[in-house]
N, C-alpha and C. Protein backbone atom coordinates (compact mmCIF):
# COMPACT_ATOMS: atom_id res chain seq x y z
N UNK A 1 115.32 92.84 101.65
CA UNK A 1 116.39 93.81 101.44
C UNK A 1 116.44 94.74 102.63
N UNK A 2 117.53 94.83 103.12
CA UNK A 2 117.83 96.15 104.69
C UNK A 2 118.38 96.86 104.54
N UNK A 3 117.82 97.96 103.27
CA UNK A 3 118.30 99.14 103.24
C UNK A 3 118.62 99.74 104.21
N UNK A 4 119.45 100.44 104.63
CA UNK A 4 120.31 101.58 105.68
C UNK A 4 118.82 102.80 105.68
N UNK A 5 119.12 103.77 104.64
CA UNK A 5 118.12 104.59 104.50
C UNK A 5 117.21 104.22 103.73
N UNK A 6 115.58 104.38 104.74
CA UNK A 6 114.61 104.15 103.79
C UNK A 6 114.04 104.55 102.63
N UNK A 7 113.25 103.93 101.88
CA UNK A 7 113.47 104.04 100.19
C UNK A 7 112.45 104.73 100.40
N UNK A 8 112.27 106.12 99.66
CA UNK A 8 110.94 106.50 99.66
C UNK A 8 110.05 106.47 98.30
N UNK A 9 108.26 106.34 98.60
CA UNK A 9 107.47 105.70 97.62
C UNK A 9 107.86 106.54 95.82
N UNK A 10 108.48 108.02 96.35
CA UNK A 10 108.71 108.54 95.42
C UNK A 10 109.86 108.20 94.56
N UNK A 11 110.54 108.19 94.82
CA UNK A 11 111.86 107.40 94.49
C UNK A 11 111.53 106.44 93.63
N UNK A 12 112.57 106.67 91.84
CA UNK A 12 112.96 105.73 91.04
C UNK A 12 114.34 105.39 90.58
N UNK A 13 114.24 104.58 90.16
CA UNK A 13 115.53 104.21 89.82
C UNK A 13 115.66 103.23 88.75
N UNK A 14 116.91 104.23 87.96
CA UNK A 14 117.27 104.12 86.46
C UNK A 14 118.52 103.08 86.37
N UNK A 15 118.65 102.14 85.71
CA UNK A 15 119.37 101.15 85.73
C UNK A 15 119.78 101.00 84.18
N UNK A 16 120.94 101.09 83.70
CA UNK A 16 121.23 100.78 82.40
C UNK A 16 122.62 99.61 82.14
N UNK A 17 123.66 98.85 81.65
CA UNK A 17 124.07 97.91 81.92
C UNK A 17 124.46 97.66 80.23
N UNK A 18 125.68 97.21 80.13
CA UNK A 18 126.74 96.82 79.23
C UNK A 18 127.28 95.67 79.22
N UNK A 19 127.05 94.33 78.46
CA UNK A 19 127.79 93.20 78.73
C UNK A 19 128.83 92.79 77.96
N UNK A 20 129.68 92.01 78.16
CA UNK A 20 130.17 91.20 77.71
C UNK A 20 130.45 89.81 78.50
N UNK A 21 129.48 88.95 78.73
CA UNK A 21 129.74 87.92 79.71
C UNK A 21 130.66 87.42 80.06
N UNK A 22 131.36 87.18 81.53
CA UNK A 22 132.48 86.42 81.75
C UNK A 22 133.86 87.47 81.48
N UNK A 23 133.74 88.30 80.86
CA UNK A 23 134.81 89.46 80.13
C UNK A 23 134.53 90.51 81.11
N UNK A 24 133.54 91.61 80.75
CA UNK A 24 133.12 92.95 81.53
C UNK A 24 132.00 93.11 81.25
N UNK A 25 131.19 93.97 82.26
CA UNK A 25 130.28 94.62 82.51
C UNK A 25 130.40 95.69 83.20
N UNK A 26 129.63 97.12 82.56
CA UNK A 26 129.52 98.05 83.47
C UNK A 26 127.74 98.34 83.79
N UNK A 27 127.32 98.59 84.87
CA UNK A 27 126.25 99.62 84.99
C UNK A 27 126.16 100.88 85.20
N UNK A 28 125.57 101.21 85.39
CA UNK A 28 125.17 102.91 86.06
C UNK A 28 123.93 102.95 86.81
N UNK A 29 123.80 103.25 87.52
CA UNK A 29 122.42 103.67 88.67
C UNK A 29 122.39 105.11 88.87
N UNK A 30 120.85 105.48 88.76
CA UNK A 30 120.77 106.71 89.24
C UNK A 30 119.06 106.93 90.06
N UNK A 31 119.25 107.33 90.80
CA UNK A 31 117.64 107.15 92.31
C UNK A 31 117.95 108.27 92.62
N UNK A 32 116.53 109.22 91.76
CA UNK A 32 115.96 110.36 91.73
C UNK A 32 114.21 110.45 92.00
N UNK A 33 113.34 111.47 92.52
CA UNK A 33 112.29 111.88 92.59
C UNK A 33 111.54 112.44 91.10
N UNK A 34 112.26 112.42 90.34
CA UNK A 34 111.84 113.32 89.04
C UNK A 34 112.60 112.68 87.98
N UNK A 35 112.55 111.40 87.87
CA UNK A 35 113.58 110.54 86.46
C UNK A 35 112.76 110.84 85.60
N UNK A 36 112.71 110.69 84.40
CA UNK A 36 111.77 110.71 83.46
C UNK A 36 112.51 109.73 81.81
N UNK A 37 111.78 109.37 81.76
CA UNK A 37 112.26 108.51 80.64
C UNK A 37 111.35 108.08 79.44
N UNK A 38 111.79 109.30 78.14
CA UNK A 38 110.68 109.42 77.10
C UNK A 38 111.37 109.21 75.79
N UNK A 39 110.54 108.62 75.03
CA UNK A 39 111.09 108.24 73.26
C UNK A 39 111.47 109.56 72.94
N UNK A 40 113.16 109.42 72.25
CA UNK A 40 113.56 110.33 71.77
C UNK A 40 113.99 109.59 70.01
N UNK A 41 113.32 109.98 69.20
CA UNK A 41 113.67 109.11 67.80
C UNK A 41 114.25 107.70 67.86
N UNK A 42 115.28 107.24 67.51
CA UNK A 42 115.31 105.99 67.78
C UNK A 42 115.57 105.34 68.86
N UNK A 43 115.67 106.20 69.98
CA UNK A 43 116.37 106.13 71.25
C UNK A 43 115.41 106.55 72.43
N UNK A 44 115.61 106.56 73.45
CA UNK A 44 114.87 107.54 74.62
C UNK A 44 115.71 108.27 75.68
N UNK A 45 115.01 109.47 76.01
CA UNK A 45 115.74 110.11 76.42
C UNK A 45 115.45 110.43 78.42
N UNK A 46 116.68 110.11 79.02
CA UNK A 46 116.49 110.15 80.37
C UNK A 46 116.95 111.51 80.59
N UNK A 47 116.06 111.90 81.91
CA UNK A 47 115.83 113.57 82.31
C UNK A 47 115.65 113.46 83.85
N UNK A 48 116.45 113.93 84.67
CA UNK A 48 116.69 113.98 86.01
C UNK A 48 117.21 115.66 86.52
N UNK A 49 116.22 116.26 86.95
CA UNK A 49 116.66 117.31 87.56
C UNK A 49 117.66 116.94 88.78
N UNK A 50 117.64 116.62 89.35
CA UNK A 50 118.37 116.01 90.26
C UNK A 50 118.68 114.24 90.58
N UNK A 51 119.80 113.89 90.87
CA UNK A 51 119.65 112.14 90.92
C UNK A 51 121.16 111.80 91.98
N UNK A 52 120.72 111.03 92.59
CA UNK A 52 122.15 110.46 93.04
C UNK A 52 122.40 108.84 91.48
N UNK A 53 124.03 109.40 91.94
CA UNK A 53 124.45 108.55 90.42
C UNK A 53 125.85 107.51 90.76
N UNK A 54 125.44 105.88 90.89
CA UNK A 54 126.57 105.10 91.42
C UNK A 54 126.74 104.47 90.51
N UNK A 55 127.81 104.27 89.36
CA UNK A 55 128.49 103.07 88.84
C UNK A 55 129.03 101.90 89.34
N UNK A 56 128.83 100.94 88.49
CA UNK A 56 129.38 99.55 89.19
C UNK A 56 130.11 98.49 87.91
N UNK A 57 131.26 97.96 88.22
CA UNK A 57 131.71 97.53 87.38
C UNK A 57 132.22 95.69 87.28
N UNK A 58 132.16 94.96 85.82
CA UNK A 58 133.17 93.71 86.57
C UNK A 58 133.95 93.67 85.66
N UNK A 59 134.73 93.24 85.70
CA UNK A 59 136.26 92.87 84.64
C UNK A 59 136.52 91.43 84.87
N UNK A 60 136.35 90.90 84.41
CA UNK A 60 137.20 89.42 84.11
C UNK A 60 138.43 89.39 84.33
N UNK A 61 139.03 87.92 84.47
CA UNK A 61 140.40 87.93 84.02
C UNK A 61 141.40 88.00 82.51
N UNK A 62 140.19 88.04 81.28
CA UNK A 62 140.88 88.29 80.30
C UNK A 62 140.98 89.92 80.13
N UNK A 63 140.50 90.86 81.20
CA UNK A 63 140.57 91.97 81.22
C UNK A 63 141.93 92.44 82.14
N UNK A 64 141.80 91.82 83.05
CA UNK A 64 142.75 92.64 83.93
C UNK A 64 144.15 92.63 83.90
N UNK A 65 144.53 92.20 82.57
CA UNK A 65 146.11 92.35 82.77
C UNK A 65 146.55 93.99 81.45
N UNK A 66 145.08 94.28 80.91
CA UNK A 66 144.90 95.74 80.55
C UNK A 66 146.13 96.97 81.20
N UNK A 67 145.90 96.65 82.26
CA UNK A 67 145.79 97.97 83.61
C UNK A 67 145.54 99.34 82.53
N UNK A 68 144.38 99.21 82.37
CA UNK A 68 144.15 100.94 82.11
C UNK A 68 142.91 101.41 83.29
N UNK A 69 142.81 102.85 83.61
CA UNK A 69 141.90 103.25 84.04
C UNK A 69 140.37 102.58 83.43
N UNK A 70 139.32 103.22 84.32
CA UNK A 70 137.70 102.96 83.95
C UNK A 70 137.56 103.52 82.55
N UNK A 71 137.91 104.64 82.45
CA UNK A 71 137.82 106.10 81.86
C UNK A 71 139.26 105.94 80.65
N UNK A 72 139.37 105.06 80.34
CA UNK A 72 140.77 104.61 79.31
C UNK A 72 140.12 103.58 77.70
N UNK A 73 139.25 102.66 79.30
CA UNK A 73 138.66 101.17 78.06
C UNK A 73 137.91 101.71 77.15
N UNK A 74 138.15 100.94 76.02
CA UNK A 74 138.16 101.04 74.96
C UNK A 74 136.71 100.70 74.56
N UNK A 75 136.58 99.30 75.19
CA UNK A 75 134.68 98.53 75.33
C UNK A 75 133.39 99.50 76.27
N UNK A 76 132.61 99.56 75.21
CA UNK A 76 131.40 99.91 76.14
C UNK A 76 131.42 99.48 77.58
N UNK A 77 131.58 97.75 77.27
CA UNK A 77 131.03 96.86 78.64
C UNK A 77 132.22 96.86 79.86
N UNK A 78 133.22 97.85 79.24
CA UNK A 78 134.12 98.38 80.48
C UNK A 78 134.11 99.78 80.69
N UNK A 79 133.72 100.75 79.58
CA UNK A 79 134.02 101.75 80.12
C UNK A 79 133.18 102.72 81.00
N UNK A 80 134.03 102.95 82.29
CA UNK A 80 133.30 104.25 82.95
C UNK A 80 133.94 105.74 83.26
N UNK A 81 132.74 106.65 83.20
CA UNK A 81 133.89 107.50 83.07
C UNK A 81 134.00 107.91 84.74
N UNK A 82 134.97 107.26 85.13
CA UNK A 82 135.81 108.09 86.19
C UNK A 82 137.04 106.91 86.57
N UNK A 83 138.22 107.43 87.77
CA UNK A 83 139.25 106.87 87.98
C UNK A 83 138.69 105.73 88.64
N UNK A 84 140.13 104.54 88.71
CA UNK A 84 140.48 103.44 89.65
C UNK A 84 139.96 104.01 91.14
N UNK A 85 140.87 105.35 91.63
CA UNK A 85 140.65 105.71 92.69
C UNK A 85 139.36 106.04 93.14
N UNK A 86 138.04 106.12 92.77
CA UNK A 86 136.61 106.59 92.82
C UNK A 86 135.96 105.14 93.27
N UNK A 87 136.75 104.39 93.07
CA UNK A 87 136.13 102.88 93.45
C UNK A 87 136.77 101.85 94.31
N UNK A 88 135.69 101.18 94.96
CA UNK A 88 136.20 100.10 95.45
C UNK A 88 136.62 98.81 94.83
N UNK A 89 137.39 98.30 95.03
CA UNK A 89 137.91 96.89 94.53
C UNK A 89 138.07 95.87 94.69
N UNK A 90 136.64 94.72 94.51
CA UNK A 90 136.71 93.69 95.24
C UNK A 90 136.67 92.36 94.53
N UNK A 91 137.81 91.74 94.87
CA UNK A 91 138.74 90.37 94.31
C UNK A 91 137.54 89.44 94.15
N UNK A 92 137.48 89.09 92.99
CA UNK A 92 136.74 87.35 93.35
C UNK A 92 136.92 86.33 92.43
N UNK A 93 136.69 85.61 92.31
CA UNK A 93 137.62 84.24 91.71
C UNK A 93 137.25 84.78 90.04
N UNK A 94 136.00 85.03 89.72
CA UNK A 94 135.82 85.59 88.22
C UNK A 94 136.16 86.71 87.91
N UNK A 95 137.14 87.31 88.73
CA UNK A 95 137.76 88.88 88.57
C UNK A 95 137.85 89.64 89.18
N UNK A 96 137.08 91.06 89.10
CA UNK A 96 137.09 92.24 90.00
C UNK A 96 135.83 92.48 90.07
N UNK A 97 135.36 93.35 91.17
CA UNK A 97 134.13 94.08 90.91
C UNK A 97 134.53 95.58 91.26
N UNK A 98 134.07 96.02 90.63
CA UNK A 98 134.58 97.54 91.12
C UNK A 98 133.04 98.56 91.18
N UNK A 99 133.09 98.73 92.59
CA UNK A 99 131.59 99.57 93.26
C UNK A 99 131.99 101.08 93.70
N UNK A 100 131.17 102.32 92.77
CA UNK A 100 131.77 103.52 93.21
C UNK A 100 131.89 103.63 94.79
N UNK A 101 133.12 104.50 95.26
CA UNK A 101 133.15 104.37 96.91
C UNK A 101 131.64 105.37 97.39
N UNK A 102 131.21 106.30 96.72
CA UNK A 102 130.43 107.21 97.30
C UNK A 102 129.13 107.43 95.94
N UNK A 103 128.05 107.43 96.05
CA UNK A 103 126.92 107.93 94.62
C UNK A 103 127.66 109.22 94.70
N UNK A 104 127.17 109.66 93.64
CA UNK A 104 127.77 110.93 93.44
C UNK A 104 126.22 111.99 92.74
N UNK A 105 126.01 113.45 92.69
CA UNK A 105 125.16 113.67 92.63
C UNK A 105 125.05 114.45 91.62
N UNK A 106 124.08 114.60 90.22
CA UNK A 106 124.04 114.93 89.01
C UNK A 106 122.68 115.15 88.51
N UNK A 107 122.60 116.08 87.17
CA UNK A 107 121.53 116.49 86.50
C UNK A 107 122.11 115.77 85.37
N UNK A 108 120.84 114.88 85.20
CA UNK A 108 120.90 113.85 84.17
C UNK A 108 120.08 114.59 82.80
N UNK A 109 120.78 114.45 81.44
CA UNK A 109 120.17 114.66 80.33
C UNK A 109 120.90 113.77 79.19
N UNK A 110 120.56 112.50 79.11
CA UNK A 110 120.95 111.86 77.76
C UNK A 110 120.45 111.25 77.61
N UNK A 111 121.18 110.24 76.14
CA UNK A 111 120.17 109.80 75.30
C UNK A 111 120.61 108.15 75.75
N UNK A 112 119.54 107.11 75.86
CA UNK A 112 119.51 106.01 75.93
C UNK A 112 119.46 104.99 74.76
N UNK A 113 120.05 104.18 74.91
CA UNK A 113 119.86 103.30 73.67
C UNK A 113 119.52 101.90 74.11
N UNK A 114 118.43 101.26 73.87
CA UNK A 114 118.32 99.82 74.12
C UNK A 114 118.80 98.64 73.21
N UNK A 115 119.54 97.94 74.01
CA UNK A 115 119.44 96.48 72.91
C UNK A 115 120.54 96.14 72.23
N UNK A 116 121.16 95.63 71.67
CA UNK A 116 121.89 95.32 70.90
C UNK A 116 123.39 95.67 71.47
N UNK A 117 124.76 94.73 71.13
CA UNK A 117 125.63 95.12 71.79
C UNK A 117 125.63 94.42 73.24
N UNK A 118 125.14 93.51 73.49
CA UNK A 118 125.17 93.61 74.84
C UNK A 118 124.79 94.40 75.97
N UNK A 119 124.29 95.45 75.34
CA UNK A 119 123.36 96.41 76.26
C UNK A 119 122.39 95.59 76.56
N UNK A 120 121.96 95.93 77.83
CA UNK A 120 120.60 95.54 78.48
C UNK A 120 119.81 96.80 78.40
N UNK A 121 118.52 96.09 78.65
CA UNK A 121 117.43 97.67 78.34
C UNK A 121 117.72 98.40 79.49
N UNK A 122 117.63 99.35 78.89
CA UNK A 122 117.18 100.49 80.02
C UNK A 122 116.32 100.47 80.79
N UNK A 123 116.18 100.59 82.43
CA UNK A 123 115.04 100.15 82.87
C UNK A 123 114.43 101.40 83.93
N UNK A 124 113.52 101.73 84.22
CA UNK A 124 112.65 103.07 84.96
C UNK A 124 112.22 102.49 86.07
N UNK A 125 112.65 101.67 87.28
CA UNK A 125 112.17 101.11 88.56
C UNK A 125 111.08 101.66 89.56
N UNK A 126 110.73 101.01 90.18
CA UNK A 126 109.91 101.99 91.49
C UNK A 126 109.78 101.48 92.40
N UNK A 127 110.42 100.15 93.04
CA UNK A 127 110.42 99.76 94.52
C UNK A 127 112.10 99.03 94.54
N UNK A 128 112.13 98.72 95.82
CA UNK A 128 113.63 98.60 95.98
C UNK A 128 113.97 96.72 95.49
N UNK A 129 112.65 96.49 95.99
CA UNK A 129 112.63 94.62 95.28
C UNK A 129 113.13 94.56 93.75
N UNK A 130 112.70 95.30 93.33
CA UNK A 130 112.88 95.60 91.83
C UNK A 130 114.52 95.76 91.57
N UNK A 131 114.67 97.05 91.55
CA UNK A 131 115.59 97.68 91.71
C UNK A 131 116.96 96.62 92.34
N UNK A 132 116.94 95.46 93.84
CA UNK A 132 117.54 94.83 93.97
C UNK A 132 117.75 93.69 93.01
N UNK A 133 116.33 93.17 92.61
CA UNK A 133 116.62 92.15 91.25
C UNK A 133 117.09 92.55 90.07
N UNK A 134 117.07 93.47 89.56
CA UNK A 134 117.62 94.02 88.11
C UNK A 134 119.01 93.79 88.35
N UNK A 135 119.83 94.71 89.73
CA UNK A 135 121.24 94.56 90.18
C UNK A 135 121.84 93.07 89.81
N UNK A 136 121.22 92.32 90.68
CA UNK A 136 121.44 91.00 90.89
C UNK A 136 121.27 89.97 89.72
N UNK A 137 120.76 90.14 89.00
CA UNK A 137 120.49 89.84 87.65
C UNK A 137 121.98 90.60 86.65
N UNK A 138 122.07 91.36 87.03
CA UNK A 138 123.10 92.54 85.94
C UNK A 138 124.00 91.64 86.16
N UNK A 139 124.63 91.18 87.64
CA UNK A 139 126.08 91.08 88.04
C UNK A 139 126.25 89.44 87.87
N UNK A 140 124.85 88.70 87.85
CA UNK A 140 124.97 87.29 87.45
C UNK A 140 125.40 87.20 85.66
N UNK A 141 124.51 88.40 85.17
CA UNK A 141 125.08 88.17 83.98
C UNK A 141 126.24 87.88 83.60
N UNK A 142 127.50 88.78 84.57
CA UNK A 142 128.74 88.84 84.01
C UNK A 142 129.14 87.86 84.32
N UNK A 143 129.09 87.00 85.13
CA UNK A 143 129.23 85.70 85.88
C UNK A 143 129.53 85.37 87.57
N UNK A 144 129.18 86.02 88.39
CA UNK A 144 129.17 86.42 89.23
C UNK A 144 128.03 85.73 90.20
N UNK A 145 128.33 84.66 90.61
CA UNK A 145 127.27 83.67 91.44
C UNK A 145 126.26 84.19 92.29
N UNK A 146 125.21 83.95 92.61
CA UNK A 146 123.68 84.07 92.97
C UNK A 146 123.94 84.83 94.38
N UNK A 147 124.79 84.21 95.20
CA UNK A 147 125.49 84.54 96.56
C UNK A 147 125.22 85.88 96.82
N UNK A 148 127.37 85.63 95.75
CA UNK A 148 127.80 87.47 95.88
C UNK A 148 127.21 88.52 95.34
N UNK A 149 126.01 88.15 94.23
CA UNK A 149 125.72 89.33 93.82
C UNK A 149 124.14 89.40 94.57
N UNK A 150 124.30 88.62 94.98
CA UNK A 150 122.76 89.23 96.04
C UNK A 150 123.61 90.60 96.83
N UNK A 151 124.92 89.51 97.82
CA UNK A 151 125.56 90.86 98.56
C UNK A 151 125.70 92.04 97.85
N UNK A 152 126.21 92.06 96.92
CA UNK A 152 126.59 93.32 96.00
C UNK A 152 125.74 94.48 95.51
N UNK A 153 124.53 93.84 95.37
CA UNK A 153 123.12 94.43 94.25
C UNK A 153 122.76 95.27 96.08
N UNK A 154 122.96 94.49 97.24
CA UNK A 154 122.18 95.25 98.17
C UNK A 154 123.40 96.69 98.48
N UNK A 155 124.22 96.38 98.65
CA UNK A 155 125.51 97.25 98.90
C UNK A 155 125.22 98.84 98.09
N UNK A 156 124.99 98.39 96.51
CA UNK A 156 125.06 99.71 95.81
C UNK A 156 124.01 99.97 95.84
N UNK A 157 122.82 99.41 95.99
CA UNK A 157 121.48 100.11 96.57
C UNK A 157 121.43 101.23 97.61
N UNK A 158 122.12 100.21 99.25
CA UNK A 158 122.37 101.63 100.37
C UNK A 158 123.10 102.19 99.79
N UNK A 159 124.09 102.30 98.68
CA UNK A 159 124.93 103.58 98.40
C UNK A 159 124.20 104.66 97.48
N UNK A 160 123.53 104.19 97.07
CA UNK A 160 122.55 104.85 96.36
C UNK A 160 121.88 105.93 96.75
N UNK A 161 120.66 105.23 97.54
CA UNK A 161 119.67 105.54 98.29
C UNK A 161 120.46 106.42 99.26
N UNK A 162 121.39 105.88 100.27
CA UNK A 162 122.35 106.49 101.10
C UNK A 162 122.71 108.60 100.43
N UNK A 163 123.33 108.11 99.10
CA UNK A 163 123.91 109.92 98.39
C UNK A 163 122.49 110.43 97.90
N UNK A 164 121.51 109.56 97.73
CA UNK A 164 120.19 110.54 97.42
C UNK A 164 119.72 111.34 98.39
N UNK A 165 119.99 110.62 99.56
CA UNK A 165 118.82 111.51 101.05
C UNK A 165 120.09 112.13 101.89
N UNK A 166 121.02 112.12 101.36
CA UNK A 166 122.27 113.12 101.96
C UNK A 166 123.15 113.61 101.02
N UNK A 167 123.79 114.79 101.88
CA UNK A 167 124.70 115.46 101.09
C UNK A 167 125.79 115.67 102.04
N UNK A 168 126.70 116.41 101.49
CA UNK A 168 127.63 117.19 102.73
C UNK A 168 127.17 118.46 102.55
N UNK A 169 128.14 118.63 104.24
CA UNK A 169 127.36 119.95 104.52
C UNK A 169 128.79 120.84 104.26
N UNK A 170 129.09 122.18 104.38
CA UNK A 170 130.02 122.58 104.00
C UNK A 170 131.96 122.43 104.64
N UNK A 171 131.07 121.55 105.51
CA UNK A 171 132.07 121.25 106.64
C UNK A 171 132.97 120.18 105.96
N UNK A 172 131.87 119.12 105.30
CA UNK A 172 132.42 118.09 104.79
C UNK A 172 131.88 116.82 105.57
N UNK A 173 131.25 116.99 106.47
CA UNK A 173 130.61 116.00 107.47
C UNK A 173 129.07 115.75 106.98
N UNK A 174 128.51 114.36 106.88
CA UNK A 174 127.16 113.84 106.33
C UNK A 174 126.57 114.74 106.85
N UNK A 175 125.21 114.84 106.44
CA UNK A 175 124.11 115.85 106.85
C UNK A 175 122.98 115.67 106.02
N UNK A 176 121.97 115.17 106.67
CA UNK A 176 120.94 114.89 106.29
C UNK A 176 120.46 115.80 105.14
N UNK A 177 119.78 115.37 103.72
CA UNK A 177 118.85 116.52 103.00
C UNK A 177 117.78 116.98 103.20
N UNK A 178 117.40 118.28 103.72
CA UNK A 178 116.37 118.39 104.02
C UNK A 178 115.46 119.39 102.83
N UNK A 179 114.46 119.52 102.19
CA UNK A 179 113.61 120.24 101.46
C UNK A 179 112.50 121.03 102.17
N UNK A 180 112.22 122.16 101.99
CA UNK A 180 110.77 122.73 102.68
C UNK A 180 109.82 122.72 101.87
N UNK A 181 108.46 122.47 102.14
CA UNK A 181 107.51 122.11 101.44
C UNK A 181 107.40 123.78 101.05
């Protein structure tokens, strides 16, 4: 894997995932220093003081003659919440894939649910091998050949990793994050 920005040892990453095979799938990614992920009654609960946060989506062709927004669908295994415009849109013979254009950056507090539904488990990562196979695995699920979703799983990784170790600066121009010990 040739991540852009390097992954650091601290760095995890939270992977959760919605199916409906061949139909839709959504994920969510989030690669934070401080994830935490603990049994909350029947559920568990993810806790991120800070996280960069990229959605990724596929739609089928029995989906796409819908045209509703992310943030419209009705299905778990489509819905995300934000616009068409927040994403990229890329054609392929089993549909769309739709990859947020930018991670975006958030304090995570909710509740997880594993299993059932077509949910995939929730998963707590810690190296980028990982983290690339879970992807790549997610996007084969929906049906999405071995190929493209190798390309794909690496793509939203650097986007990931990429909005975790930067921000903008007030200018609006990239700028490295820096922390003082």
């Amino acid at each position: 894997m040739s991540v852009e920005v390097p992954w650091q040892p601290s760095l995890h990453l939270f992977f959760e995932a919605t199916t409906l095979p061949g139909i839709s799938g959504v994920g969510q990614c989030a690669l934070g220093s401080r994830l935490e992920l603990r049994p909350h009654g029947a559920a568990r609960w993810l806790d991120a003081s800070e996280a960069a946060v990229l959605w990724l989506g596929f739609y089928g062709k029995p989906l796409l003659g819908r045209q509703r927004q992310p943030y419209d669908q009705t299905s778990p295994a489509a819905y995300m919440p934000l616009p068409l415009s927040a994403f990229e849109v890329h054609q392929l013979s089993e549909g769309v894939l739709l990859v947020q254009r930018q991670a975006s950056r958030a304090r995570l507090n909710q509740s997880v649910h594993d299993g059932g539904g077509g949910r995939h488990e929730a998963l707590l990562l810690e190296s980028p091998e990982e983290a690339q196979r879970v992807v790549e695995q997610f996007l084969q699920s929906v049906g999405i050949d071995a190929v493209t979703a190798s390309k794909y799983a690496e793509q939203v990784l650097s986007r990931l990793v990429a909005g975790y170790t930067h921000r903008l600066s007030p200018s609006g121009s990239p700028q490295s994050a820096s922390r003082s010990a």
